[in-house]
C-alpha atoms as a PDB file:
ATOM      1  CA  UNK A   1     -25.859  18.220   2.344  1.00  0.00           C
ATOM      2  CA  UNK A   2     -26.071  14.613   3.569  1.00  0.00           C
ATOM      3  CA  UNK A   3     -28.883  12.975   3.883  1.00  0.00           C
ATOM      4  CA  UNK A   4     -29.529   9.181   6.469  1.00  0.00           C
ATOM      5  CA  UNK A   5     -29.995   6.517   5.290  1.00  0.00           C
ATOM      6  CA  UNK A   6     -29.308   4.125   7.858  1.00  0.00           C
ATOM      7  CA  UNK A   7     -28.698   3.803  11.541  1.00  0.00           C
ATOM      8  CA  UNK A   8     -27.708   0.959  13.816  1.00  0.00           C
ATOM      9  CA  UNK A   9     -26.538   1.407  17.402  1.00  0.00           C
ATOM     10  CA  UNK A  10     -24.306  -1.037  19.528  1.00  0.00           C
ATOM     11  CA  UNK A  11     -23.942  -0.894  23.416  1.00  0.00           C
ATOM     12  CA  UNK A  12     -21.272  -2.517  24.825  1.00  0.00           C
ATOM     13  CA  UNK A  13     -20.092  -2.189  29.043  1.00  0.00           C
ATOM     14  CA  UNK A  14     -18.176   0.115  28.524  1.00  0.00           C
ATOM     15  CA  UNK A  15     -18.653   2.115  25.215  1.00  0.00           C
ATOM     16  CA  UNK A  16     -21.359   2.999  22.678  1.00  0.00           C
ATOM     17  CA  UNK A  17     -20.746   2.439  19.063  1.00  0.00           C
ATOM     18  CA  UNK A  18     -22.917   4.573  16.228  1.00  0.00           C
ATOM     19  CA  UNK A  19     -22.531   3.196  12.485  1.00  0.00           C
ATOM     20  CA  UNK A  20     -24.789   5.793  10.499  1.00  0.00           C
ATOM     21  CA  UNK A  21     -24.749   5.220   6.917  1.00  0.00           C
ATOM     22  CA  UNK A  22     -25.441   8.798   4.813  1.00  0.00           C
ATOM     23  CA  UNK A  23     -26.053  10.143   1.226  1.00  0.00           C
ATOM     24  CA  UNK A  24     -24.173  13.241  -0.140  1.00  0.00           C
ATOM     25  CA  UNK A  25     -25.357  15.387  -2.711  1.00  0.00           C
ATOM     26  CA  UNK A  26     -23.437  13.039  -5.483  1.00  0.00           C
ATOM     27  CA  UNK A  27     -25.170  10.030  -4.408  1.00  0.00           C
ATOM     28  CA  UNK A  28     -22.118   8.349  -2.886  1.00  0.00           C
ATOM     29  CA  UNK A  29     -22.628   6.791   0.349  1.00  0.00           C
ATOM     30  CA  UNK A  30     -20.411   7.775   3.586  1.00  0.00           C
ATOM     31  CA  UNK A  31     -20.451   5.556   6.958  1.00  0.00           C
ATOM     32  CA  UNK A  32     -19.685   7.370   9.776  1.00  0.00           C
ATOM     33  CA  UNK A  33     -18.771   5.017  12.989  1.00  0.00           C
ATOM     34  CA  UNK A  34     -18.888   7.161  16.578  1.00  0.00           C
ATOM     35  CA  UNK A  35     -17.717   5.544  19.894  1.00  0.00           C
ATOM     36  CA  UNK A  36     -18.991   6.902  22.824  1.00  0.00           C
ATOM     37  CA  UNK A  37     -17.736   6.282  26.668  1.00  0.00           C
ATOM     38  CA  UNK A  38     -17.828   7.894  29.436  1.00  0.00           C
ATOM     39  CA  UNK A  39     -15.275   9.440  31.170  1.00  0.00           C
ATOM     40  CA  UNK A  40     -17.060  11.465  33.874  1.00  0.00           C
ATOM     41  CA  UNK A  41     -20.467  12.497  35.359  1.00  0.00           C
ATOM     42  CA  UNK A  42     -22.576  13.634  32.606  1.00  0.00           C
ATOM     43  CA  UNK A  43     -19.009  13.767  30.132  1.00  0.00           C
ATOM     44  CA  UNK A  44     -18.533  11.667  27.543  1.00  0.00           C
ATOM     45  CA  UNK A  45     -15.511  11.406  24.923  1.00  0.00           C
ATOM     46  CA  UNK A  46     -16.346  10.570  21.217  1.00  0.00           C
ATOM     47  CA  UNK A  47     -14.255   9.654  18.476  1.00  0.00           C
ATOM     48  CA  UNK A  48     -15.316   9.449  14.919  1.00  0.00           C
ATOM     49  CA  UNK A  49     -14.238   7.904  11.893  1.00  0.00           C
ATOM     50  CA  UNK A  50     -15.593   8.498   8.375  1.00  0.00           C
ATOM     51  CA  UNK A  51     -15.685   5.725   5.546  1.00  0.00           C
ATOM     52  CA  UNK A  52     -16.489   6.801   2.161  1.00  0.00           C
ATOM     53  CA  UNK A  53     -18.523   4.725  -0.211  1.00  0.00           C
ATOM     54  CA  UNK A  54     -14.877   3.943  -2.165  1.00  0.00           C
ATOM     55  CA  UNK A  55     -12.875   2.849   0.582  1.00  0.00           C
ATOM     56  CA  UNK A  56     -15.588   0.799   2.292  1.00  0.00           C
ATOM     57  CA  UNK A  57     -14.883  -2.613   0.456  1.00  0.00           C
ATOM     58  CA  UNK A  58     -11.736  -2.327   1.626  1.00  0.00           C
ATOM     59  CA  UNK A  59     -11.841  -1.137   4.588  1.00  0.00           C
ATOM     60  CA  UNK A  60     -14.261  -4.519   5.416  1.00  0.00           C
ATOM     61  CA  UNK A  61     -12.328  -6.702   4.166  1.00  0.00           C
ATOM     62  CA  UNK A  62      -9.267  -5.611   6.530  1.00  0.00           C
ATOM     63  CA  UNK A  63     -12.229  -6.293   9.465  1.00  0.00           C
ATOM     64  CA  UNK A  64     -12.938  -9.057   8.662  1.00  0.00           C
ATOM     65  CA  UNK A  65      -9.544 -10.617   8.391  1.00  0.00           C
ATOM     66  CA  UNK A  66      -8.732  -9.130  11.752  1.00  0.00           C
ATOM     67  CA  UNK A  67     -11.833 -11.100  12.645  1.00  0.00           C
ATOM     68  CA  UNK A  68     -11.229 -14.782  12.162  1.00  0.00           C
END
């Protein structure tokens, strides 16, 4: 079971972005990102992508060389 630790939304025009930051049952943290858009009345499309506590280092690093 995972437990939350953190949670931080950001609203863009045109999408929603969801970075919630859980604890498993080992104590290793997992970041989940979810965007969010619509793509109808009252439908939305979601895609999710999960970071775990091992990878995340890395997987920062990449952003923020795509960032400069």
């Amino acid at each position: 079971m995972k437990k939350l630790i953190a949670s931080k939304t950001l609203h863009t025009k045109q999408r929603t972005y969801f970075f919630n930051l859980f604890e498993n049952s080992n104590q290793e943290r997992i970041l989940e990102i979810t965007e969010s858009k619509v793509i109808g009345p009252n439908q939305y499309q979601r895609t999710k992508i999960i970071v775990f506590d091992g990878d995340l280092e890395d997987f920062i690093e990449i952003i923020n060389k795509y960032k400069k």
